[in-house]
Protein backbone atom coordinates (compact mmCIF):
# COMPACT_ATOMS: atom_id res chain seq x y z
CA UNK A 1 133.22 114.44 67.79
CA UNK A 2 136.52 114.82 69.62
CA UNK A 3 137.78 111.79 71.01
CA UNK A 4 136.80 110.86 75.12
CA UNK A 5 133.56 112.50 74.11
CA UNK A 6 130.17 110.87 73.38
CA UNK A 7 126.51 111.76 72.99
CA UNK A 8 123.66 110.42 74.32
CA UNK A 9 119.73 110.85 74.12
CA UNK A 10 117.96 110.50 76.72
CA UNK A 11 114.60 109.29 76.65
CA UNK A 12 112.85 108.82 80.05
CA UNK A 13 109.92 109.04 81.79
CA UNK A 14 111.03 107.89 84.60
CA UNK A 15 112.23 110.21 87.55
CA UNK A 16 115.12 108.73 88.64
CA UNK A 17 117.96 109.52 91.46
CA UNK A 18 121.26 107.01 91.50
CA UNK A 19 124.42 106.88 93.75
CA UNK A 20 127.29 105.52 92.19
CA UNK A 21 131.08 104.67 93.28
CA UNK A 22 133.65 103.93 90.66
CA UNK A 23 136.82 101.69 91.38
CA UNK A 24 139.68 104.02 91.97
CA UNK A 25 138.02 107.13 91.44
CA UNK A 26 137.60 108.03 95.20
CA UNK A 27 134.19 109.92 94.13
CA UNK A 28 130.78 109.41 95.11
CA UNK A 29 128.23 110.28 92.21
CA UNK A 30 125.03 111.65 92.31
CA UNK A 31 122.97 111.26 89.08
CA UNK A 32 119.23 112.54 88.78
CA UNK A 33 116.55 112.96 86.00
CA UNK A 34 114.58 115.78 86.38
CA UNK A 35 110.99 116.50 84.79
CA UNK A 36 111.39 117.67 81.37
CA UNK A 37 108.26 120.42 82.02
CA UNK A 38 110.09 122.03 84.46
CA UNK A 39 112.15 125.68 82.84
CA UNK A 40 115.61 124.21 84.22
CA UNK A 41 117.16 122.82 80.52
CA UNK A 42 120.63 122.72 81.60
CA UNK A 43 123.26 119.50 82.19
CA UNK A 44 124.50 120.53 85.40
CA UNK A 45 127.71 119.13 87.55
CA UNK A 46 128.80 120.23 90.79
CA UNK A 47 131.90 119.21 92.49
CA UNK A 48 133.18 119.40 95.89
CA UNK A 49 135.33 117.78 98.72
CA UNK A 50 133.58 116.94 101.88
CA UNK A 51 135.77 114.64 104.62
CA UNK A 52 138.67 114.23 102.49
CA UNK A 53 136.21 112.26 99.47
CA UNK A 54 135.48 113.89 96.24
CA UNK A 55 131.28 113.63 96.01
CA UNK A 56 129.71 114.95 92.33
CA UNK A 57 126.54 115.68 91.38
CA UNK A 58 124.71 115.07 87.64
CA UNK A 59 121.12 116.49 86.86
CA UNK A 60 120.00 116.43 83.42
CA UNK A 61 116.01 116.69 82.31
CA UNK A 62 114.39 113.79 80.89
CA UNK A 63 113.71 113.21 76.83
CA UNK A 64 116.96 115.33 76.23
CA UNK A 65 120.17 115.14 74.34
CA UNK A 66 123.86 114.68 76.54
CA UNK A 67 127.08 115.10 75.77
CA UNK A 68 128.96 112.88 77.79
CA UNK A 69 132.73 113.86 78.81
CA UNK A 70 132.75 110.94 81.89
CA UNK A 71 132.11 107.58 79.63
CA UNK A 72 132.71 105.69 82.85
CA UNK A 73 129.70 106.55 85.06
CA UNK A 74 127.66 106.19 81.96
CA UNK A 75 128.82 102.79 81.25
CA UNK A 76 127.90 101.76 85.12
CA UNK A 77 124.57 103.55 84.50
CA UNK A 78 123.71 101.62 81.66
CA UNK A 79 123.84 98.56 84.14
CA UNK A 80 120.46 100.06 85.35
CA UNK A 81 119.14 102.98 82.53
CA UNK A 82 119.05 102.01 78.50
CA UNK A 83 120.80 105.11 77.08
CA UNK A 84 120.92 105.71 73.08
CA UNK A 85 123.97 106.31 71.57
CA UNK A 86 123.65 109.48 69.07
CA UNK A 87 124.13 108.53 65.85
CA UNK A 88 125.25 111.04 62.51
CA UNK A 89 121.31 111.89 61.84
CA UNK A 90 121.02 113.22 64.97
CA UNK A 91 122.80 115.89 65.18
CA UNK A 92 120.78 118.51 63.81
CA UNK A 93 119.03 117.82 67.63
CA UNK A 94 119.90 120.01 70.34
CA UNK A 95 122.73 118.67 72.74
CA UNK A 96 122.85 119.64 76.22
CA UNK A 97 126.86 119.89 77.34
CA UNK A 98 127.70 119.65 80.50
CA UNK A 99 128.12 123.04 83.12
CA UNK A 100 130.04 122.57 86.01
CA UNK A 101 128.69 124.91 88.51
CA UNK A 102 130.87 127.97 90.32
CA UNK A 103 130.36 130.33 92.82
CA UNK A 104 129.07 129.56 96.06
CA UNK A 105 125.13 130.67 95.50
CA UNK A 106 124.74 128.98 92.48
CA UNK A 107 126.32 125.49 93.39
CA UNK A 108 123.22 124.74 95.68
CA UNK A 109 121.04 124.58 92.42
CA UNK A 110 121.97 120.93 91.90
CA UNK A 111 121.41 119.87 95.47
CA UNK A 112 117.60 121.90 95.22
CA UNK A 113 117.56 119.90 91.62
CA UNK A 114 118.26 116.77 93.59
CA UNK A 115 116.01 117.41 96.94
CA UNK A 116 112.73 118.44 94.84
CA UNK A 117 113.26 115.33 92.71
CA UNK A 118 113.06 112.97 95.69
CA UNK A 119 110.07 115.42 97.16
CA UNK A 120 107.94 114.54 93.69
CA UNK A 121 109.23 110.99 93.11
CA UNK A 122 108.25 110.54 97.28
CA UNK A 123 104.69 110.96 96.13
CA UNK A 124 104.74 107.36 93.75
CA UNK A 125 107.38 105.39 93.80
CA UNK A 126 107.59 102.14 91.51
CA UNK A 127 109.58 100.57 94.27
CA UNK A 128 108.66 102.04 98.00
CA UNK A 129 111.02 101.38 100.78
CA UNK A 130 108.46 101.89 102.95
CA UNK A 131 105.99 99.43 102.00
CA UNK A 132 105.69 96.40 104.56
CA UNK A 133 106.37 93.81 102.23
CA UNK A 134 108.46 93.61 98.87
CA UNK A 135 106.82 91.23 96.01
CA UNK A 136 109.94 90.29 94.38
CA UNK A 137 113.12 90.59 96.68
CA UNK A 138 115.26 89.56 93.97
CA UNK A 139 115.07 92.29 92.08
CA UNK A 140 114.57 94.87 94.41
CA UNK A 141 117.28 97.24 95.38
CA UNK A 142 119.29 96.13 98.38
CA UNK A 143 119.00 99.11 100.15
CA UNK A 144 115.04 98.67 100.33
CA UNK A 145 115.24 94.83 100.95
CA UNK A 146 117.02 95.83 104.56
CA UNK A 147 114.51 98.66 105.16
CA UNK A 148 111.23 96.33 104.05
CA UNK A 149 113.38 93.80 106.48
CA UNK A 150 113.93 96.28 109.30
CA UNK A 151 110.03 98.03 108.79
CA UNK A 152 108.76 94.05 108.99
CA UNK A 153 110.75 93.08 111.94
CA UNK A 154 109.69 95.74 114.37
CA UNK A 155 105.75 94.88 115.09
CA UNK A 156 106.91 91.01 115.18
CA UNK A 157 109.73 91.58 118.10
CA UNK A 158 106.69 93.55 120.15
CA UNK A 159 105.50 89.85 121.50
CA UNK A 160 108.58 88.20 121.16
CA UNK A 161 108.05 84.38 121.70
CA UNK A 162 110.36 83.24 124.65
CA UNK A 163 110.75 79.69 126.64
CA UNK A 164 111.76 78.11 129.01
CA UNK A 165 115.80 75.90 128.83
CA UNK A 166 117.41 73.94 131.37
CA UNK A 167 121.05 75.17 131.64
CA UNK A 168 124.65 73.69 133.32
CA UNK A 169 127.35 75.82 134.43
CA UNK A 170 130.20 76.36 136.26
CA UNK A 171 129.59 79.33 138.24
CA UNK A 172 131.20 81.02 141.61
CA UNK A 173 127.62 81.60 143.65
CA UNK A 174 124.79 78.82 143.60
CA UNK A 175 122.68 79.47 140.88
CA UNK A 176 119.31 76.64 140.89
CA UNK A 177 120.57 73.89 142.07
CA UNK A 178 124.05 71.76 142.69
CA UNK A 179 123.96 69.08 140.11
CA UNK A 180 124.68 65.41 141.15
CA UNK A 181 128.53 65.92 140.25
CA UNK A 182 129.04 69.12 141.60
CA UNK A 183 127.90 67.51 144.97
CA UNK A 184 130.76 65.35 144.15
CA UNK A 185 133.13 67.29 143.02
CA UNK A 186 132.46 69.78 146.39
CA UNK A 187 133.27 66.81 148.77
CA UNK A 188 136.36 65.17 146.24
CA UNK A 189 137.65 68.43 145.05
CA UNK A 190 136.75 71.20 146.72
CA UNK A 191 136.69 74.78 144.85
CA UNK A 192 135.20 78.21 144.51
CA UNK A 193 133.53 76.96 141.63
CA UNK A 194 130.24 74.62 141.42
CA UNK A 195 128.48 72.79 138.48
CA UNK A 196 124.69 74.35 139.01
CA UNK A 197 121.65 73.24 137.25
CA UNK A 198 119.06 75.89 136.42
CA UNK A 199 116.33 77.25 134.22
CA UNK A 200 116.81 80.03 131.89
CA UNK A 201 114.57 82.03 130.36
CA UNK A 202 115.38 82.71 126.74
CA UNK A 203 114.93 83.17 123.30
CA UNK A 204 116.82 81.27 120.94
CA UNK A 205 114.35 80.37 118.39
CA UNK A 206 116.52 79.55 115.14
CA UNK A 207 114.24 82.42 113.42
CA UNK A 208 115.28 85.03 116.32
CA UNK A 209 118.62 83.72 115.49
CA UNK A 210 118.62 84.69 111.52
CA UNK A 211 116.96 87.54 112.55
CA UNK A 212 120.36 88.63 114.57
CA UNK A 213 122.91 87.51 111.73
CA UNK A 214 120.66 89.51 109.69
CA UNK A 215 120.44 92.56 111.50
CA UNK A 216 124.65 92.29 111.88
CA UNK A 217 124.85 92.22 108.63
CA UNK A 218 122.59 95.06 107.79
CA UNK A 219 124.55 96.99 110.73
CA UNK A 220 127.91 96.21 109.22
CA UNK A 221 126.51 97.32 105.67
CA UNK A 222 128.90 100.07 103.53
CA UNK A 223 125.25 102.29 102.87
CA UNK A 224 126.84 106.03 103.09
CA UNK A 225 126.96 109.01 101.28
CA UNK A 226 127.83 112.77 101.02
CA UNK A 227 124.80 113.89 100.13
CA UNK A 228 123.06 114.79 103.32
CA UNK A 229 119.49 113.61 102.89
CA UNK A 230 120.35 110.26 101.86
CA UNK A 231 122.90 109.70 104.27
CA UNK A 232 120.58 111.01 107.13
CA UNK A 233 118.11 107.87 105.44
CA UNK A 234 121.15 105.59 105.63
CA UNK A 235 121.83 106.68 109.42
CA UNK A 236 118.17 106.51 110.22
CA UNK A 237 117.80 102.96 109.13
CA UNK A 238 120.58 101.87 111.14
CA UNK A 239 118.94 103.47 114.51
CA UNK A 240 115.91 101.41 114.14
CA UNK A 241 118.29 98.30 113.64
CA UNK A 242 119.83 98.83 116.70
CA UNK A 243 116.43 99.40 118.54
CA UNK A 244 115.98 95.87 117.42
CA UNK A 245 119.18 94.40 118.14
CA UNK A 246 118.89 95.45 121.95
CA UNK A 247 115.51 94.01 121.82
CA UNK A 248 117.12 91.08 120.82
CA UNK A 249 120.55 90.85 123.04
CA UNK A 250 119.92 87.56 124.24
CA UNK A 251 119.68 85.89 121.41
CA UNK A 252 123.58 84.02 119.74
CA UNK A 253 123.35 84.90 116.35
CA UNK A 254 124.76 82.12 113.76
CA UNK A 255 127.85 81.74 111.37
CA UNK A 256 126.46 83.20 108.09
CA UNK A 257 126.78 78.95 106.63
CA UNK A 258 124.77 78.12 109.71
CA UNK A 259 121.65 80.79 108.77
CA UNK A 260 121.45 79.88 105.53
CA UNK A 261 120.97 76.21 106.44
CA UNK A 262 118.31 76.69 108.90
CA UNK A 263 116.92 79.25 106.90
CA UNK A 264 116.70 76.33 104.23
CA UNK A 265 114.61 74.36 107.00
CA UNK A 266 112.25 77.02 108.18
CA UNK A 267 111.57 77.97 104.44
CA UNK A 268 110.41 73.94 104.10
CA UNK A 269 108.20 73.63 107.55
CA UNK A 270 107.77 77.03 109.94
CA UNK A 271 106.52 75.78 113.24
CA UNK A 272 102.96 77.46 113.83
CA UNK A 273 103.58 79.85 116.22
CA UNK A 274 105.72 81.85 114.10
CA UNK A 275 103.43 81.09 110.95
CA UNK A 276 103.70 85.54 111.10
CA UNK A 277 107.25 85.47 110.14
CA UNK A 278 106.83 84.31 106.59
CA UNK A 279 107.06 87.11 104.96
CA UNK A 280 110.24 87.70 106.14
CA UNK A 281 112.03 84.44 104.39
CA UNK A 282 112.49 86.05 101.33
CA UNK A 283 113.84 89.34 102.86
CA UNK A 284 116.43 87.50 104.92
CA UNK A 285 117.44 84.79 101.81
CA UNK A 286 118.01 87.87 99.95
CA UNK A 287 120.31 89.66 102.84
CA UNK A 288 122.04 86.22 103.39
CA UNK A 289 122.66 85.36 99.93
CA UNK A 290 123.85 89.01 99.23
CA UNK A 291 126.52 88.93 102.15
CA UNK A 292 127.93 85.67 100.52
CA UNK A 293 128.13 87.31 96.99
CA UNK A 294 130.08 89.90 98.21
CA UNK A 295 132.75 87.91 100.18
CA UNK A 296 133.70 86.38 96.47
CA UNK A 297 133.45 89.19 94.37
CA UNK A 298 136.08 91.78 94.81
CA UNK A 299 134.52 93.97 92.11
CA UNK A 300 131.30 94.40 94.52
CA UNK A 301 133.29 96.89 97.10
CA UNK A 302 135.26 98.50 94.39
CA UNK A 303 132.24 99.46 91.73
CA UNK A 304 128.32 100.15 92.77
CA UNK A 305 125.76 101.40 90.98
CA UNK A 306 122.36 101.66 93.36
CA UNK A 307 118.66 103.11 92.36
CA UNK A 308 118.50 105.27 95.00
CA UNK A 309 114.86 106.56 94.06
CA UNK A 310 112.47 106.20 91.04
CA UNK A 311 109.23 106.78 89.70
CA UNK A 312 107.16 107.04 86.40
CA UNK A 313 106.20 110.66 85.90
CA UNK A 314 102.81 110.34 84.73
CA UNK A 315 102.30 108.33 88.36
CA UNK A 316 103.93 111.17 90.18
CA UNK A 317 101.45 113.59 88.32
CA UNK A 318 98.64 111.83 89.40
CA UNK A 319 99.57 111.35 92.51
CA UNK A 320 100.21 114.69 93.24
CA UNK A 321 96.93 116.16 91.25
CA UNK A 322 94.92 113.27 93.73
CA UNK A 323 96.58 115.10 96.85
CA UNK A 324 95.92 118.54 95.47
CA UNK A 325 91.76 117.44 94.91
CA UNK A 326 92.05 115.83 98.39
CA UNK A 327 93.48 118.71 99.75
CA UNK A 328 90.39 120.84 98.94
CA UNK A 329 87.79 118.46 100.18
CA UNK A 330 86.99 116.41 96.71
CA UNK A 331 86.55 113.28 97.26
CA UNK A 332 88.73 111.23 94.56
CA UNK A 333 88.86 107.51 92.97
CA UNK A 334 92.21 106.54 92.04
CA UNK A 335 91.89 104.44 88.97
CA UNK A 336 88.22 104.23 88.43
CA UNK A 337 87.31 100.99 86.39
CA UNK A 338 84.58 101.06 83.60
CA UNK A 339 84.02 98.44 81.46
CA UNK A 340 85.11 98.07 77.72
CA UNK A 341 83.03 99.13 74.58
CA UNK A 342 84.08 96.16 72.87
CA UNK A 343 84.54 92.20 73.75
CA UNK A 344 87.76 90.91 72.12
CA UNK A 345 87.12 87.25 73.63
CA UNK A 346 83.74 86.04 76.17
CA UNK A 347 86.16 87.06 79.23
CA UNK A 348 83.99 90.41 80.39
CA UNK A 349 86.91 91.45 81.91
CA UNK A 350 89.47 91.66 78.92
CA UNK A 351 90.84 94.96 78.19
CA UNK A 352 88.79 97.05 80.68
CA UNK A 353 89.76 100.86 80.75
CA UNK A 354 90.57 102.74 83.95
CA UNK A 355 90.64 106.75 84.00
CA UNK A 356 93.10 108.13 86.40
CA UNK A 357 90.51 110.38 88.43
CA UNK A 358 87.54 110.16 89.06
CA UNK A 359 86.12 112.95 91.15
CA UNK A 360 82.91 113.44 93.64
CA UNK A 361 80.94 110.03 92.28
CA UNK A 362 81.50 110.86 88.36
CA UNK A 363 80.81 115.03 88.52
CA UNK A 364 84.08 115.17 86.74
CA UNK A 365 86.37 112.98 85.04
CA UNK A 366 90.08 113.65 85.14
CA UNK A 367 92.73 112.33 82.53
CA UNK A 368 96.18 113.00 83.88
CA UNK A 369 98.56 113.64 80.84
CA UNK A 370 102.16 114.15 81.56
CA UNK A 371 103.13 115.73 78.66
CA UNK A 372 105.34 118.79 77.74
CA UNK A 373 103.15 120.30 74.89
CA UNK A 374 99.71 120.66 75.14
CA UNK A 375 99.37 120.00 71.40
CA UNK A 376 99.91 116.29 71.83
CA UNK A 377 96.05 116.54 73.74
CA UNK A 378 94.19 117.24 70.78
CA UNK A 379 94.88 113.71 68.85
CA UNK A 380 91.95 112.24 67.67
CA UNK A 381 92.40 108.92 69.91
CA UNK A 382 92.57 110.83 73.26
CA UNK A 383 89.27 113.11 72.32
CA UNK A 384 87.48 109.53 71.34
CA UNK A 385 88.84 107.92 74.46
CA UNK A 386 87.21 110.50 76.77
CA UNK A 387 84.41 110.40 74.77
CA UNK A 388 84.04 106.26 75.97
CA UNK A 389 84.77 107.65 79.18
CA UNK A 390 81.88 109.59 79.39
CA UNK A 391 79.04 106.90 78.09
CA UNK A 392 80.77 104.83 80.64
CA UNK A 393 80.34 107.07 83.42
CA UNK A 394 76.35 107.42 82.10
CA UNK A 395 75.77 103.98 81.79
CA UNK A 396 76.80 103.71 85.58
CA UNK A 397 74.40 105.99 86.65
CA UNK A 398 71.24 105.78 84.30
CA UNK A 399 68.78 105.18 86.28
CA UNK A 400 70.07 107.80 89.03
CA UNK A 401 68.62 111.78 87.69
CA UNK A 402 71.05 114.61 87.64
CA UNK A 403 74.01 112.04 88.05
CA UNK A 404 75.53 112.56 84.38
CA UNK A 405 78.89 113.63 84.06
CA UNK A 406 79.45 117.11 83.66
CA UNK A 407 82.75 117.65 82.01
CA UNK A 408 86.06 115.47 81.53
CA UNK A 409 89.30 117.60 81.76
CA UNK A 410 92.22 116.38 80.35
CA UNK A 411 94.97 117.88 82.79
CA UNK A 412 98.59 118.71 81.91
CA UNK A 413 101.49 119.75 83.81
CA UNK A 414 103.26 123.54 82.84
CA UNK A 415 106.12 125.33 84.64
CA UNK A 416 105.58 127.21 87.81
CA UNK A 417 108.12 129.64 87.50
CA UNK A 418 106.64 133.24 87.26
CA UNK A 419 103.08 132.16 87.23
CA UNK A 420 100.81 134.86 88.49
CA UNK A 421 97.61 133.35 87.78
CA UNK A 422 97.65 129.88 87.08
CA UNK A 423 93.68 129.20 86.16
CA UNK A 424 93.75 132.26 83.54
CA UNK A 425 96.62 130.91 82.10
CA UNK A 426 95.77 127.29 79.66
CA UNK A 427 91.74 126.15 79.53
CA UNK A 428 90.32 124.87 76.07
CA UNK A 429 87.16 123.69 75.32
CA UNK A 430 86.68 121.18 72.63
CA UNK A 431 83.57 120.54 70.80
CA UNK A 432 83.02 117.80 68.74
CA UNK A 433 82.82 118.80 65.07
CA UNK A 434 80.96 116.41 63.88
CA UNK A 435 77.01 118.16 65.11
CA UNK A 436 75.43 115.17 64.10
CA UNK A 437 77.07 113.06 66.63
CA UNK A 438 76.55 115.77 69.49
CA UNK A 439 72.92 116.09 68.38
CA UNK A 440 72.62 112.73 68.43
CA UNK A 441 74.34 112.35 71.99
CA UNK A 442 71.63 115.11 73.17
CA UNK A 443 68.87 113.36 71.79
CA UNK A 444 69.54 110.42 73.95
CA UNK A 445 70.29 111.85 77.25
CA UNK A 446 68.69 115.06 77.52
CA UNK A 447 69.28 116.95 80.44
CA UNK A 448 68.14 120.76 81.61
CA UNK A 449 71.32 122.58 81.09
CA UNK A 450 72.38 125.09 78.97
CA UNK A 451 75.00 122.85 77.57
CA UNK A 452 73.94 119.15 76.92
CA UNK A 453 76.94 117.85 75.76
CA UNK A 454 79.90 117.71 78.98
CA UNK A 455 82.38 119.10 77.61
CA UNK A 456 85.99 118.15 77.14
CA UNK A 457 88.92 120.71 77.93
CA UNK A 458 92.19 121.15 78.75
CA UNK A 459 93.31 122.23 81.75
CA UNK A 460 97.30 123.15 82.77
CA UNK A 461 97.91 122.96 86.32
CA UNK A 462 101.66 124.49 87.87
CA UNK A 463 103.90 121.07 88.79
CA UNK A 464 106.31 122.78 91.28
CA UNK A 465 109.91 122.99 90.44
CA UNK A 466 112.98 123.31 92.15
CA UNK A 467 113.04 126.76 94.05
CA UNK A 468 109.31 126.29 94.75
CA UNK A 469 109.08 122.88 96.71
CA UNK A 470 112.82 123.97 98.07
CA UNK A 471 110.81 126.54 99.97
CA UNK A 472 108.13 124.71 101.66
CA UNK A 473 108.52 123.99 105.06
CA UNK A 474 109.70 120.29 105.98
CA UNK A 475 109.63 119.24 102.38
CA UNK A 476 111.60 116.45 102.53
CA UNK A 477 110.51 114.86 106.08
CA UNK A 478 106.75 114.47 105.52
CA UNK A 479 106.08 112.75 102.27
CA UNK A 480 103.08 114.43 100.64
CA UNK A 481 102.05 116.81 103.10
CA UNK A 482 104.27 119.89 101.10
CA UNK A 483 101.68 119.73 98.01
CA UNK A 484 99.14 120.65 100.52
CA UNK A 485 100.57 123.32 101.56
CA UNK A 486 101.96 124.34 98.08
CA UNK A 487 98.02 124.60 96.79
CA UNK A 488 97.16 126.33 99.96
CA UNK A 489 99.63 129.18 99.56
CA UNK A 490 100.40 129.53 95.51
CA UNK A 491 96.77 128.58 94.31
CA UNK A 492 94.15 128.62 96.63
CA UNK A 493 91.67 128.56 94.28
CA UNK A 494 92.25 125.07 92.97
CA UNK A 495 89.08 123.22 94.31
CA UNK A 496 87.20 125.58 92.72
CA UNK A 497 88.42 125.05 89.29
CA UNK A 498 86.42 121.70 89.15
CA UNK A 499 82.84 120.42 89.72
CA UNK A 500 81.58 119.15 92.89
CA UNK A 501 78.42 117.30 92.83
């Protein structure tokens, strides 16, 4: 292996888009996973200059093999990603090396590479920005901790909670009334100025207030990039903060020593009225506690590695099947629980199974398998856990005729590219070979149908790729309303592929 060189294997199943800068380097770095079903195999880089910085782009396909010439960015990665170092036995694998895109047509492929990645991981994310609260802000990315703090913020500062204060000033015009020393001091020492007494009406709640230092940080934050989509996310997240600052320009905001003290105090007794702001503590500890880390580490400003997006495929598969079903009128359960076979301790609910779709009351049963062969569906385990899966879905409805399942499908994702006909293309039935068990199964639920056993098969359904969700209109602005749209117009005959009632 030539020296500066080093291979690495891959193995993910997550989708994952990162932005990292490197100390000294100058260069913004884009690094994405892409879904290893989709007919793109290639390590691709693209470089360019935009504004005088150098911005780079790396997309490489999950479960594959990399040979590394930037060791750096790796090593920041691995802050993040767990990345296996190739060792002699592997090399018989095959090892992607990298491509550094040319040409003017063919350098957008990264960006589409990058853009369909965040359309897909959009549909499921493990951590989601948009959510209005964040379990555990400490290890959330920062990035989402000030948009979960920002999303939180807005309803609260509809009805903000103001009061009355009594004020003293020296002022040129009579504002209230002349205090009993500016009476004095008008006769004594006369002036164009007078000491008034009068009431203000403000708000200056010390929450109000660490809301402010808050939103001054988040305003003052580095959050850019070159890559247009995420900066447009940056730059969108900073005009809602300054909706909320002028919502809040009467309120002093503290020294960053001073919110973290009161914050302290609120955090032990919140007065009543703003019992609705507790959710918010942890967001703003985080944001305070963050600002103070990076005024004492130097390395902070010179080196970042952020988790820009990420999901687990087989959650972004199922996602996107349960908007595809949706999208032609089946009505789905996400995670349907049935109850286990066997008791492993008196607690009923120990090791309870859920199935990923369930579809129109138990007509169907859908298994969502993320895999990249469709040999890995014919194991023995999977065939006898859809086979629990359908007792379970009889025992629900036993005393209800006609309400037996009729089939479980076991659905897999395959390449769109140059698909004419998607539902010719992969269906399997599978029988049980075993006829004593299937007569047996028969003999206890007997139903009028030509076939009394439902019947398990294998289905392959088109998961979009690059120059596919590229093409939809306002793919990346409206979250999951492009799969609609991309059943509608490449397979219109979806819904029809699966039972009803």
């Amino acid at each position: 292996m030539p020296d500066g060189i080093i291979e690495y294997y891959i193995d993910y199943r997550k989708q994952v888009i990162a932005q990292i800068f490197l100390e000294n380097t100058n260069t913004e770095y884009i690094v994405c996973t892409y879904p290893k079903v989709w007919d793109e195999k290639r390590y691709l880089i693209h470089r360019e200059e935009k504004d005088g910085k150098k911005f780079e782009i790396h997309c490489f396909p999950q479960k594959s093999y990399l040979e590394i010439e930037n060791i750096d960015l790796f090593d920041a990665l691995n802050q993040e990603w767990t990345f296996t170092l190739v060792s002699k036995k592997d090399k018989a694998k095959t090892k992607l090396t990298p491509i550094y895109i040319d040409g003017q047509d063919e350098s957008k492929q990264a960006e589409k590479i990058v853009n369909a990645v965040w359309a897909l991981t959009n549909l499921k994310r493990d951590h989601e920005p948009r959510e209005q609260s964040i379990e555990d802000s400490e290890d959330a990315d920062l990035f989402d901790v000030y948009h979960a703090f920002i999303t939180q913020t807005e309803p609260l500062l509809r009805d903000m909670k103001r009061s009355y204060r009594e004020t003293t000033e020296r002022m040129k015009v009579i504002r209230g009334r002349l205090s009993n020393r500016g009476r004095l001091d008008l006769v004594m020492r006369p002036s164009n100025r007078f000491e008034c007494i009068f009431d203000e009406f403000v708000v200056q709640a010390p929450v109000y207030k660490i809301i402010t230092t808050c939103l001054d940080i988040i305003m003052n934050s580095n959050f850019h990039s070159s890559f247009l989509w995420l900066n447009k996310q940056y730059t969108m997240m900073r005009q809602r903060g300054q909706v909320q600052m002028r919502a809040l320009a009467g309120v002093e905001s503290y020294q960053r020593g001073v919110a973290r003290s009161e914050l302290r105090r609120l955090e032990r007794r919140l007065p009543r009225r703003f019992r609705s702001f507790k959710p918010l503590l942890p967001l703003m500890k985080r944001i305070l506690d963050e600002d103070a880390s990076r005024l004492t580490e130097v390395e902070n400003s010179a080196k970042s590695v952020r988790i820009v997006h990420q999901a687990t495929s087989d959650k972004v598969w199922e996602r996107f099947l349960e908007i595809g079903f949706e999208s032609f009128n089946h009505r789905v359960e996400d995670q349907a629980e049935y109850k286990s076979a066997w008791a492993v301790s008196n607690n009923e609910d120990d090791d309870n199974k859920n199935i990923d779709i369930r579809l129109n009351s138990g007509s169907e049963l859908i298994d969502a398998k993320y895999v990249s062969e469709k040999k890995g569906l014919s194991k023995s385990t999977i065939q006898h856990q859809m086979f629990f899966y359908s007792f379970a879905q009889i025992a629900i409805n036993k005393n209800q005729q006609g309400r037996l399942p009729k089939r479980i499908t076991l659905v897999y994702p395959v390449s769109d590219s140059g698909i004419e006909d998607p539902f010719e293309l992969e269906e399997t039935l599978f029988e049980p070979k075993n006829t004593d068990i299937k007569d047996l199964f028969e003999e206890l639920y007997p139903r009028p149908s030509p076939t009394q056993f439902p019947p398990l098969r294998t289905f392959a359904v088109p998961l979009p790729g690059p120059e596919s969700i590229n093409a939809l209109s306002d793919t990346i602005l409206h979250d999951g309303n492009w799969v609609k749209e991309y059943f509608e117009r490449k397979f219109p005959t979806f819904g029809e592929q699966f039972y009803t009632d």
